[in-house]
PDB file of N, CA and C in Angstrom:
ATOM      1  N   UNK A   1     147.368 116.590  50.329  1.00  0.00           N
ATOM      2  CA  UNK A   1     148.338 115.674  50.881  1.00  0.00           C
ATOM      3  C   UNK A   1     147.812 115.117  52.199  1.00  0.00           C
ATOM      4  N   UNK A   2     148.818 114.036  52.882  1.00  0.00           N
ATOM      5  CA  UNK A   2     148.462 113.242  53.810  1.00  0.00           C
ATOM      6  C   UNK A   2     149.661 112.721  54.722  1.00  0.00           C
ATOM      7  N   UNK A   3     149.250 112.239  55.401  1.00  0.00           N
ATOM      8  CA  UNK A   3     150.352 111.774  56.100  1.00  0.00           C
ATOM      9  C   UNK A   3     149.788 110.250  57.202  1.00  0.00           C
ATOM     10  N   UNK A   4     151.117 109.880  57.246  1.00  0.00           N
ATOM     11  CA  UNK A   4     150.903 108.316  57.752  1.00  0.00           C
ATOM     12  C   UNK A   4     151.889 108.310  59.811  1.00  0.00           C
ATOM     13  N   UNK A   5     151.765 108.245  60.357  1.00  0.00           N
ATOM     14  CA  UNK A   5     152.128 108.152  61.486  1.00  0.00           C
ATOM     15  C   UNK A   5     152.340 107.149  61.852  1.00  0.00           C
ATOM     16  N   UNK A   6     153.429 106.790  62.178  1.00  0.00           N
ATOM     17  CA  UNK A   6     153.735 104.970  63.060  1.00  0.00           C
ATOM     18  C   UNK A   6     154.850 105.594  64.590  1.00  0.00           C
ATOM     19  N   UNK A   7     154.021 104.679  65.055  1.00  0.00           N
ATOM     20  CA  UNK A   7     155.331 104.884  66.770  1.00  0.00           C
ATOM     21  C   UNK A   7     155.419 103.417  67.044  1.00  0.00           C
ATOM     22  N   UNK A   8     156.236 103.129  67.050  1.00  0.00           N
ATOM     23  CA  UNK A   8     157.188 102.099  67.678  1.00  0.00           C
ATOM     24  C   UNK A   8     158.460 101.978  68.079  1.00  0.00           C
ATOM     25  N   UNK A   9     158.581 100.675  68.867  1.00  0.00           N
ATOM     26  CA  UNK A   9     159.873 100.723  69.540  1.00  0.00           C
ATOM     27  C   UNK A   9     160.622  99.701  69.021  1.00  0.00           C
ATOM     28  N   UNK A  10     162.026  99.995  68.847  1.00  0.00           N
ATOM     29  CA  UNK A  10     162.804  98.965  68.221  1.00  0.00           C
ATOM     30  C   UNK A  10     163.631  98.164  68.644  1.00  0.00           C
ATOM     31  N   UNK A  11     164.878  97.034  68.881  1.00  0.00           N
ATOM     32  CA  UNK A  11     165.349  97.011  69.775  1.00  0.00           C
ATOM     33  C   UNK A  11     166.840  97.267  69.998  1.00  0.00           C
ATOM     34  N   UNK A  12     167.139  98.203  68.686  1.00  0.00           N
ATOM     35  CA  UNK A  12     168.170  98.980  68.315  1.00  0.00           C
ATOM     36  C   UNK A  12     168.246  99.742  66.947  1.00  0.00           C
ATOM     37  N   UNK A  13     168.197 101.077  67.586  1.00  0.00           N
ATOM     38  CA  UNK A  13     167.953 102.051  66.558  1.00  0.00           C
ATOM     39  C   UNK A  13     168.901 102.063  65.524  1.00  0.00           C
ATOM     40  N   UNK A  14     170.398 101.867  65.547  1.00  0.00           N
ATOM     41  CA  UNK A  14     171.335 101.511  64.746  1.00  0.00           C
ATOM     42  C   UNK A  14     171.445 100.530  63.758  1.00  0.00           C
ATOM     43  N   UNK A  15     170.216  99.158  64.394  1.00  0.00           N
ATOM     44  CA  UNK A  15     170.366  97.885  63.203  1.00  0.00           C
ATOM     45  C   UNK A  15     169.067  98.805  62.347  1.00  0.00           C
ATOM     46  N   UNK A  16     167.899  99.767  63.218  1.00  0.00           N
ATOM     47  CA  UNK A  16     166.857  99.778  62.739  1.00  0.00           C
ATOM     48  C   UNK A  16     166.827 100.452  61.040  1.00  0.00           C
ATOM     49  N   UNK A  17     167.701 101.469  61.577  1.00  0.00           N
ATOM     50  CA  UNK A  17     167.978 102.511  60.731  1.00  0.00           C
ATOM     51  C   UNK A  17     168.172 102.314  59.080  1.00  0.00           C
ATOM     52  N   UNK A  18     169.078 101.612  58.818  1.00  0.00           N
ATOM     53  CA  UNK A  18     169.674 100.828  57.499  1.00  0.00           C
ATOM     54  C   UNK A  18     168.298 100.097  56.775  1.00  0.00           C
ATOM     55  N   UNK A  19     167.754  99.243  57.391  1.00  0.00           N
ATOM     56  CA  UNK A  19     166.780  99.183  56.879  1.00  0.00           C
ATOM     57  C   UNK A  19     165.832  99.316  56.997  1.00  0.00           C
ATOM     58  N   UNK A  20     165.124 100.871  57.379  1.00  0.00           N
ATOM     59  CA  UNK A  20     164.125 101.509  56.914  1.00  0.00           C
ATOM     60  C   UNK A  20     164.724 102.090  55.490  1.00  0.00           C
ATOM     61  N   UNK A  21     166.068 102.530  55.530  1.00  0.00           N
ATOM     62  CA  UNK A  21     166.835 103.554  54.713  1.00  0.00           C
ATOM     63  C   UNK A  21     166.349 102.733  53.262  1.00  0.00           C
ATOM     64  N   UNK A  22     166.467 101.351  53.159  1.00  0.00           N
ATOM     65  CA  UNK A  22     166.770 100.267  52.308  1.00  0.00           C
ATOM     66  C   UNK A  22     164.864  99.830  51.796  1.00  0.00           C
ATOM     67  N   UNK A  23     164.288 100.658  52.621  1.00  0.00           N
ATOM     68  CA  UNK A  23     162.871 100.125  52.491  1.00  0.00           C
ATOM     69  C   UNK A  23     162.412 101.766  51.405  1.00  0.00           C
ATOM     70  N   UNK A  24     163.132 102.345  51.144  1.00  0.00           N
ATOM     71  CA  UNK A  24     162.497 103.378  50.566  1.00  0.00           C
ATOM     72  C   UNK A  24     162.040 103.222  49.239  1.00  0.00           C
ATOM     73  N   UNK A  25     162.737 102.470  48.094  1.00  0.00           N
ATOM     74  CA  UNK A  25     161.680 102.130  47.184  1.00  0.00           C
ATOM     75  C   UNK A  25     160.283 101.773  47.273  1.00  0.00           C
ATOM     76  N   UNK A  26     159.878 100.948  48.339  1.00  0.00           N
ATOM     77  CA  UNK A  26     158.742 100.485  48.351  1.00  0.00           C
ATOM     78  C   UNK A  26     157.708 101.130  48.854  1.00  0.00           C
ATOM     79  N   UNK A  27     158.281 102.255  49.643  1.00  0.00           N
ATOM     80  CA  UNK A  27     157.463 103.451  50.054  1.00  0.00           C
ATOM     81  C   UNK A  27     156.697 104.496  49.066  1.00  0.00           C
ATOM     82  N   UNK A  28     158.158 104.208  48.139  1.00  0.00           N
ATOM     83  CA  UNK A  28     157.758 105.154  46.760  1.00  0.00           C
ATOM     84  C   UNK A  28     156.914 104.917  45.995  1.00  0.00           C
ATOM     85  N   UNK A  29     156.970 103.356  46.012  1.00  0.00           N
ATOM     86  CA  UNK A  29     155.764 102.580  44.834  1.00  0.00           C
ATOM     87  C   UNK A  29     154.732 102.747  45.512  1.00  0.00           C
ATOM     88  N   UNK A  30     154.212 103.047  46.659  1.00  0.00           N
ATOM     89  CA  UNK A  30     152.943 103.367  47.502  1.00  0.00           C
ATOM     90  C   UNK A  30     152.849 104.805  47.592  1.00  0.00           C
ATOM     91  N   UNK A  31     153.473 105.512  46.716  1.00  0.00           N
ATOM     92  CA  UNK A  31     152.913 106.861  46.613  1.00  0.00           C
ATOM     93  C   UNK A  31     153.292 107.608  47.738  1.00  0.00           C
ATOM     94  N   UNK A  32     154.525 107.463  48.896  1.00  0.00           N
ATOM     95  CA  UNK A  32     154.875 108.378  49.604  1.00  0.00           C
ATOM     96  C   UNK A  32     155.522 109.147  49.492  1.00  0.00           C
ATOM     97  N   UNK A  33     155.683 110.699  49.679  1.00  0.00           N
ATOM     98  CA  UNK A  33     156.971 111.406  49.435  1.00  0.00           C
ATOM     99  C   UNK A  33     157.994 111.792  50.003  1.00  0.00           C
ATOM    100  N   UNK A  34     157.810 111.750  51.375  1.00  0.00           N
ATOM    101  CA  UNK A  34     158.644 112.345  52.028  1.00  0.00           C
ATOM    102  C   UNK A  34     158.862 111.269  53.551  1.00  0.00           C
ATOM    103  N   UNK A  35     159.784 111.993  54.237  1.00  0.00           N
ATOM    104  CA  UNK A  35     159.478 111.395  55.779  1.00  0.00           C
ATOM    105  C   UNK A  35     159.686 112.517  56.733  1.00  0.00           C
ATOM    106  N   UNK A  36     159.893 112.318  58.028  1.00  0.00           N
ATOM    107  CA  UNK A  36     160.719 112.652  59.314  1.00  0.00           C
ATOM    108  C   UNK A  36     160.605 111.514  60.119  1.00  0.00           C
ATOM    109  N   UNK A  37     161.564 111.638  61.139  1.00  0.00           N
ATOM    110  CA  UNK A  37     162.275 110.551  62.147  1.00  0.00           C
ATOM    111  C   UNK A  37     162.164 111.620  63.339  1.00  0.00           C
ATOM    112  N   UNK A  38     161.165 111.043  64.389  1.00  0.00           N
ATOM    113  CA  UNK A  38     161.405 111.685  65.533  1.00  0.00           C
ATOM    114  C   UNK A  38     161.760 110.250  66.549  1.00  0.00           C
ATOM    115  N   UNK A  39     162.433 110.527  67.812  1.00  0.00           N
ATOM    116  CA  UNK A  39     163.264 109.679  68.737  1.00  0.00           C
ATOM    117  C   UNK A  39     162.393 110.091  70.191  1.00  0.00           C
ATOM    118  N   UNK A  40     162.595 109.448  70.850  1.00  0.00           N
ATOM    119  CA  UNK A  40     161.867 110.122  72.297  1.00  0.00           C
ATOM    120  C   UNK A  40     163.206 110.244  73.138  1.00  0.00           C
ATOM    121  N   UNK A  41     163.068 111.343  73.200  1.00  0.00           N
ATOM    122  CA  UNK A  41     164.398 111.954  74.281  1.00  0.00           C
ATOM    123  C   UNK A  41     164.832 111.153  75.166  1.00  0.00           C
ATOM    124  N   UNK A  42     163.833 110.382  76.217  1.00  0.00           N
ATOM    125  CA  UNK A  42     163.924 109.407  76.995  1.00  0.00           C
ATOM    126  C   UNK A  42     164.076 108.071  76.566  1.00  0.00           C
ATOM    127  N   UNK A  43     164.564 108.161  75.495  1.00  0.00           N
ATOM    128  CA  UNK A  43     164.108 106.465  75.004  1.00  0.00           C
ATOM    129  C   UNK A  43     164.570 106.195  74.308  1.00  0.00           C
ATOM    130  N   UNK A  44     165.805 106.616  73.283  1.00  0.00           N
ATOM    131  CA  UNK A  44     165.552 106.561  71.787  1.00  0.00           C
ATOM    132  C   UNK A  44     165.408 105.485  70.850  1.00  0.00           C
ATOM    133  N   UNK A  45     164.961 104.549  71.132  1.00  0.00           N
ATOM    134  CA  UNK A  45     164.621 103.387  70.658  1.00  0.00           C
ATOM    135  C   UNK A  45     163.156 103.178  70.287  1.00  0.00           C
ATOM    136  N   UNK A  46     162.835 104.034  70.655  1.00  0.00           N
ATOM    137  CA  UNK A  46     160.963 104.496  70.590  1.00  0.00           C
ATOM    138  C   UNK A  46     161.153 105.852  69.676  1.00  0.00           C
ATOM    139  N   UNK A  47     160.408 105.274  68.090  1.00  0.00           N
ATOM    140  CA  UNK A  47     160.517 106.353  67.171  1.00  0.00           C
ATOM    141  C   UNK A  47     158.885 106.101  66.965  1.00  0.00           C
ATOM    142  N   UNK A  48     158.905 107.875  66.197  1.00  0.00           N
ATOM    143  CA  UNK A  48     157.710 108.080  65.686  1.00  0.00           C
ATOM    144  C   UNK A  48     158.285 108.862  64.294  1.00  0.00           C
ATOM    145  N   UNK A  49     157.338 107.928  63.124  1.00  0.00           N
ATOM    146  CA  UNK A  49     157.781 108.047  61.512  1.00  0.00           C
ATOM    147  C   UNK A  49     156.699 108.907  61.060  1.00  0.00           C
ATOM    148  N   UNK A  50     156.780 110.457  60.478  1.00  0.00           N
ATOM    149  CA  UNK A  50     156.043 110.952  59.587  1.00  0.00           C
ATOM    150  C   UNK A  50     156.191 110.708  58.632  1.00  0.00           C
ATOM    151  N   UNK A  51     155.252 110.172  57.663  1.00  0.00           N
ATOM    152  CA  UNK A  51     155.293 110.002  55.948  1.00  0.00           C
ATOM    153  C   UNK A  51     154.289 110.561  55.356  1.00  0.00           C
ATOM    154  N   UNK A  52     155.069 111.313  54.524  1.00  0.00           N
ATOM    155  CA  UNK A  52     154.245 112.072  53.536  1.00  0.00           C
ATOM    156  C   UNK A  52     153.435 111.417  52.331  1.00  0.00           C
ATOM    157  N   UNK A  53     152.454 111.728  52.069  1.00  0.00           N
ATOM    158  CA  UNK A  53     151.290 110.765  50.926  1.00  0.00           C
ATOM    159  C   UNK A  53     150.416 111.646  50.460  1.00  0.00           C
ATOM    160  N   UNK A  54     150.558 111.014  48.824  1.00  0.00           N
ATOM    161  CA  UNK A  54     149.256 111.719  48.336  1.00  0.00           C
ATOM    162  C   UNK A  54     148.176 111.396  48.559  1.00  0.00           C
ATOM    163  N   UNK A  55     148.138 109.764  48.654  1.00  0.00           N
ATOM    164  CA  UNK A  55     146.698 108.984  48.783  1.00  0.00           C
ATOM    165  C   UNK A  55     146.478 108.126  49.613  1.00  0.00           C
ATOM    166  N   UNK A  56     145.602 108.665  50.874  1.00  0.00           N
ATOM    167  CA  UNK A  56     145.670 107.861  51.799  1.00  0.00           C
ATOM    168  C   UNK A  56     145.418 106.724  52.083  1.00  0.00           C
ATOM    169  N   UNK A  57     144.182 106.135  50.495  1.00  0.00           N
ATOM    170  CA  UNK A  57     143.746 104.592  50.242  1.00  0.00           C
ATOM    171  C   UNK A  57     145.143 104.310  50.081  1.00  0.00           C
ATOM    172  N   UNK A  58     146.232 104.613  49.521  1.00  0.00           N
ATOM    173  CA  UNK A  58     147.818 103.603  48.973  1.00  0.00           C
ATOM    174  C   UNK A  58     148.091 103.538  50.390  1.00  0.00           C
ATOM    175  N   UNK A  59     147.995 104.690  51.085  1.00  0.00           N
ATOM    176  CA  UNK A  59     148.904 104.564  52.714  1.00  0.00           C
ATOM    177  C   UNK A  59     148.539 103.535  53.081  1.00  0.00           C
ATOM    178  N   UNK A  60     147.076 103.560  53.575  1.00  0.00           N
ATOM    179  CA  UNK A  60     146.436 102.312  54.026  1.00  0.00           C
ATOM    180  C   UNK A  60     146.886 100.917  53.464  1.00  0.00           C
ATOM    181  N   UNK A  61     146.891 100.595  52.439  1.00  0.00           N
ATOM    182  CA  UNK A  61     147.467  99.448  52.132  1.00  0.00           C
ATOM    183  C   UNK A  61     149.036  98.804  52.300  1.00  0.00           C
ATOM    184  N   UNK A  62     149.906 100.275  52.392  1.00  0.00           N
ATOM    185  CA  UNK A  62     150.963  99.638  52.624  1.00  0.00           C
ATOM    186  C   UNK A  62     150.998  99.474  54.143  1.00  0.00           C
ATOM    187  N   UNK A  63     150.120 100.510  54.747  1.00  0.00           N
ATOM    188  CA  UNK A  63     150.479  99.886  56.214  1.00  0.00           C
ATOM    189  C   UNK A  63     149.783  98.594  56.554  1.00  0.00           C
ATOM    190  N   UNK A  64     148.750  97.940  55.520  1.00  0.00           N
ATOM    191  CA  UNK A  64     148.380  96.470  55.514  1.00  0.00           C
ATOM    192  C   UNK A  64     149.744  95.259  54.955  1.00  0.00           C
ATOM    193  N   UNK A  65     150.503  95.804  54.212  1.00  0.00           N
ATOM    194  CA  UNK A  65     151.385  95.100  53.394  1.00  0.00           C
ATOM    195  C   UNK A  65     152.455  94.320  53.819  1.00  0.00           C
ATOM    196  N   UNK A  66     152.832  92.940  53.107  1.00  0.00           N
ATOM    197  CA  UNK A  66     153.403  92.123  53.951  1.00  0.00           C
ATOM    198  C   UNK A  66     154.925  92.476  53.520  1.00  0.00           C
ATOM    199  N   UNK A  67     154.917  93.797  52.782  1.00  0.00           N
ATOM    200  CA  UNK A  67     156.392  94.027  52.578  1.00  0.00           C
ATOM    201  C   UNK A  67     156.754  95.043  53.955  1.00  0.00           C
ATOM    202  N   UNK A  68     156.007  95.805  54.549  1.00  0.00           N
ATOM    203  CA  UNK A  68     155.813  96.498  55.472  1.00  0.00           C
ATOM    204  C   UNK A  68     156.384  95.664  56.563  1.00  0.00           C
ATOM    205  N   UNK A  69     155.492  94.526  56.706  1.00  0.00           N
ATOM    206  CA  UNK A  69     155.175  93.807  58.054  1.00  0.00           C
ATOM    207  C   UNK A  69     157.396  92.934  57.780  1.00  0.00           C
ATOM    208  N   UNK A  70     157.313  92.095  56.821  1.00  0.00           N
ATOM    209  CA  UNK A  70     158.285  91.437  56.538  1.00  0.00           C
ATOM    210  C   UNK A  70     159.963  92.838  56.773  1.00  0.00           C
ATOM    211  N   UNK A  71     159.719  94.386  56.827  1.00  0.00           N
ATOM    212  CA  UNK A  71     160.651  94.945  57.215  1.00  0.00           C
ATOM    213  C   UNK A  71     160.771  95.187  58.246  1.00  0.00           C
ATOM    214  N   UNK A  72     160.005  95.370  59.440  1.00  0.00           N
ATOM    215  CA  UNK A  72     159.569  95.835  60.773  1.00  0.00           C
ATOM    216  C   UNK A  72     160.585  94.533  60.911  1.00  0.00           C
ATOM    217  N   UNK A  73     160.302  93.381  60.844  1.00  0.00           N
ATOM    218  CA  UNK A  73     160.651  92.162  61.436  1.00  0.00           C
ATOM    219  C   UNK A  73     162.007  92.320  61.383  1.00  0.00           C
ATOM    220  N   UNK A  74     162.628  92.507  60.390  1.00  0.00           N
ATOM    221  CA  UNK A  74     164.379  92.411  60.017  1.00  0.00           C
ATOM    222  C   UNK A  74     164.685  93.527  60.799  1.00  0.00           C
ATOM    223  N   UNK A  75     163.824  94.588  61.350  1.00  0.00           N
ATOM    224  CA  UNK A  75     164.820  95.903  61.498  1.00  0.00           C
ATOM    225  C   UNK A  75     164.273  95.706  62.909  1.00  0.00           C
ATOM    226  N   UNK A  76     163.988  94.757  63.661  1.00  0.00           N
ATOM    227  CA  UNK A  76     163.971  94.933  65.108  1.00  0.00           C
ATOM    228  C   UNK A  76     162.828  95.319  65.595  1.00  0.00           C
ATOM    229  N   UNK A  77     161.643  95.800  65.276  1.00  0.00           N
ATOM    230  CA  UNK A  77     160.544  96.366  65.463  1.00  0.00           C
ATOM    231  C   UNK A  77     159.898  95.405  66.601  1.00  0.00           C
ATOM    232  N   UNK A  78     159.731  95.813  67.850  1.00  0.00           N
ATOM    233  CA  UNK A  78     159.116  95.366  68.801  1.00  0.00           C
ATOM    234  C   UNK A  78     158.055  95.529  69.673  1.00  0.00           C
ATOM    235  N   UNK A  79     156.610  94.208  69.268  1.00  0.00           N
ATOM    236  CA  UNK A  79     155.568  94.349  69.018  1.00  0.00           C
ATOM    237  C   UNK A  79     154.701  95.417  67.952  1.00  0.00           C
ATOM    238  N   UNK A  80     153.331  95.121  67.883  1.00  0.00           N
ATOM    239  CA  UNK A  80     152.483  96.058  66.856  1.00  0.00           C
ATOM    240  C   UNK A  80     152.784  97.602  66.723  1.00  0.00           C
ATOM    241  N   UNK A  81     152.706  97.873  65.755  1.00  0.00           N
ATOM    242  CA  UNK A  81     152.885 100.046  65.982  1.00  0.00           C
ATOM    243  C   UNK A  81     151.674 100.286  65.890  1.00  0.00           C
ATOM    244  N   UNK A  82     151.917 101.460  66.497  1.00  0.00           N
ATOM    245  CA  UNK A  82     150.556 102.188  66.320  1.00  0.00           C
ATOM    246  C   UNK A  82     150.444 103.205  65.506  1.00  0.00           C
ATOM    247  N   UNK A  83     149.602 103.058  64.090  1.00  0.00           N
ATOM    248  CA  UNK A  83     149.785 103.754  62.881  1.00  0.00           C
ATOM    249  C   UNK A  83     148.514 104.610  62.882  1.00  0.00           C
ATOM    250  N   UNK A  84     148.646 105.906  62.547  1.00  0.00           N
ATOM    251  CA  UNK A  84     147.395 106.864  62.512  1.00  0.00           C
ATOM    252  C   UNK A  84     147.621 107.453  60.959  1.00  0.00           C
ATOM    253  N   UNK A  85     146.374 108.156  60.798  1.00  0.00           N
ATOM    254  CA  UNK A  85     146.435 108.666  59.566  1.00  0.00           C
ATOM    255  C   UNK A  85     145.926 110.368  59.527  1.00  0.00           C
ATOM    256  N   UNK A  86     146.193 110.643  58.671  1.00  0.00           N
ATOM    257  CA  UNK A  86     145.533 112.284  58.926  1.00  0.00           C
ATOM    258  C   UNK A  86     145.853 113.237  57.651  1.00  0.00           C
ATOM    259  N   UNK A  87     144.771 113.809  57.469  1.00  0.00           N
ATOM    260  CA  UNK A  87     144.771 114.868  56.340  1.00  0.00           C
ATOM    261  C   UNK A  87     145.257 116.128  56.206  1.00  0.00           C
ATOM    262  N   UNK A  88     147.010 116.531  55.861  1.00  0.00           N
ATOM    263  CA  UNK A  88     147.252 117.522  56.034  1.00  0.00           C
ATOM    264  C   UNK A  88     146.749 118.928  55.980  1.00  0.00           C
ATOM    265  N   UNK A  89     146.300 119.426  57.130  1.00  0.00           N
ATOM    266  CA  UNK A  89     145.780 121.126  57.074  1.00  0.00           C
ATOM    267  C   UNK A  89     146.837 122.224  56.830  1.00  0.00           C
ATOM    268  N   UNK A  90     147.872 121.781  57.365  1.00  0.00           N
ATOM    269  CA  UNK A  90     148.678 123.165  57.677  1.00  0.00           C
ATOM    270  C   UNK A  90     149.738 122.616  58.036  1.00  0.00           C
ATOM    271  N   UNK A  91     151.127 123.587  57.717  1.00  0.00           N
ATOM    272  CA  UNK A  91     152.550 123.045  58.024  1.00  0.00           C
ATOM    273  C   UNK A  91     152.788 124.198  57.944  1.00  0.00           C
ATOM    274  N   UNK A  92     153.630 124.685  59.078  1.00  0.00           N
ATOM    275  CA  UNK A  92     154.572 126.170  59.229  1.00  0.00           C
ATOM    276  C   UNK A  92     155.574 126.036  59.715  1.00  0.00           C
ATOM    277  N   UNK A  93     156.507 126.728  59.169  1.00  0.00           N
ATOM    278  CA  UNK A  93     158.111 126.848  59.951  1.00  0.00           C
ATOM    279  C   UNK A  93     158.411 128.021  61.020  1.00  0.00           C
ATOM    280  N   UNK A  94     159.040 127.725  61.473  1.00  0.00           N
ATOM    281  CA  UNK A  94     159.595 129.127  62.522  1.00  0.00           C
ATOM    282  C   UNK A  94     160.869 129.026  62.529  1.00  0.00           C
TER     283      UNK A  94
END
């Protein structure tokens, strides 16, 4: 597995929300499985999105994709994110 990382800031987490919620088919057709939603304590308008993936060539493309780019826009997304990628090693609970 894999995972996709985006941080950006929105310019209301409340319009943002609905449609990411509404963007989840298209996540699916790119082979993602999962998410988390982290907020910055100080900020909360500044999120950082974990997404879960099997294949990080599909990740890559949807974070090229103009269905991607065309939702950021409707849901407030303000300026570029900064998207990382990374090969899951390890996940533990406490």
């Amino acid at each position: 597995m894999a995972s996709m990382f985006v941080k950006h800031r929105v310019a209301d987490y409340g319009k943002w929300k609905p449609v990411f919620d509404q963007h989840e088919s298209a996540r699916k057709e790119y082979g993602f499985t999962g998410h988390s939603l982290h907020r910055d304590p100080d900020d909360p308008n500044v999120l950082v999105i974990a997404l879960r993936v099997a294949d990080v060539k599909r990740a890559r493309e949807f974070a090229q994709s103009e269905t991607l780019r065309s939702a950021m826009q409707r849901a407030g997304v303000e300026g570029p994110p900064d998207i990382w990628f990374g090969e899951d090693v390890e996940e533990k609970k406490y």
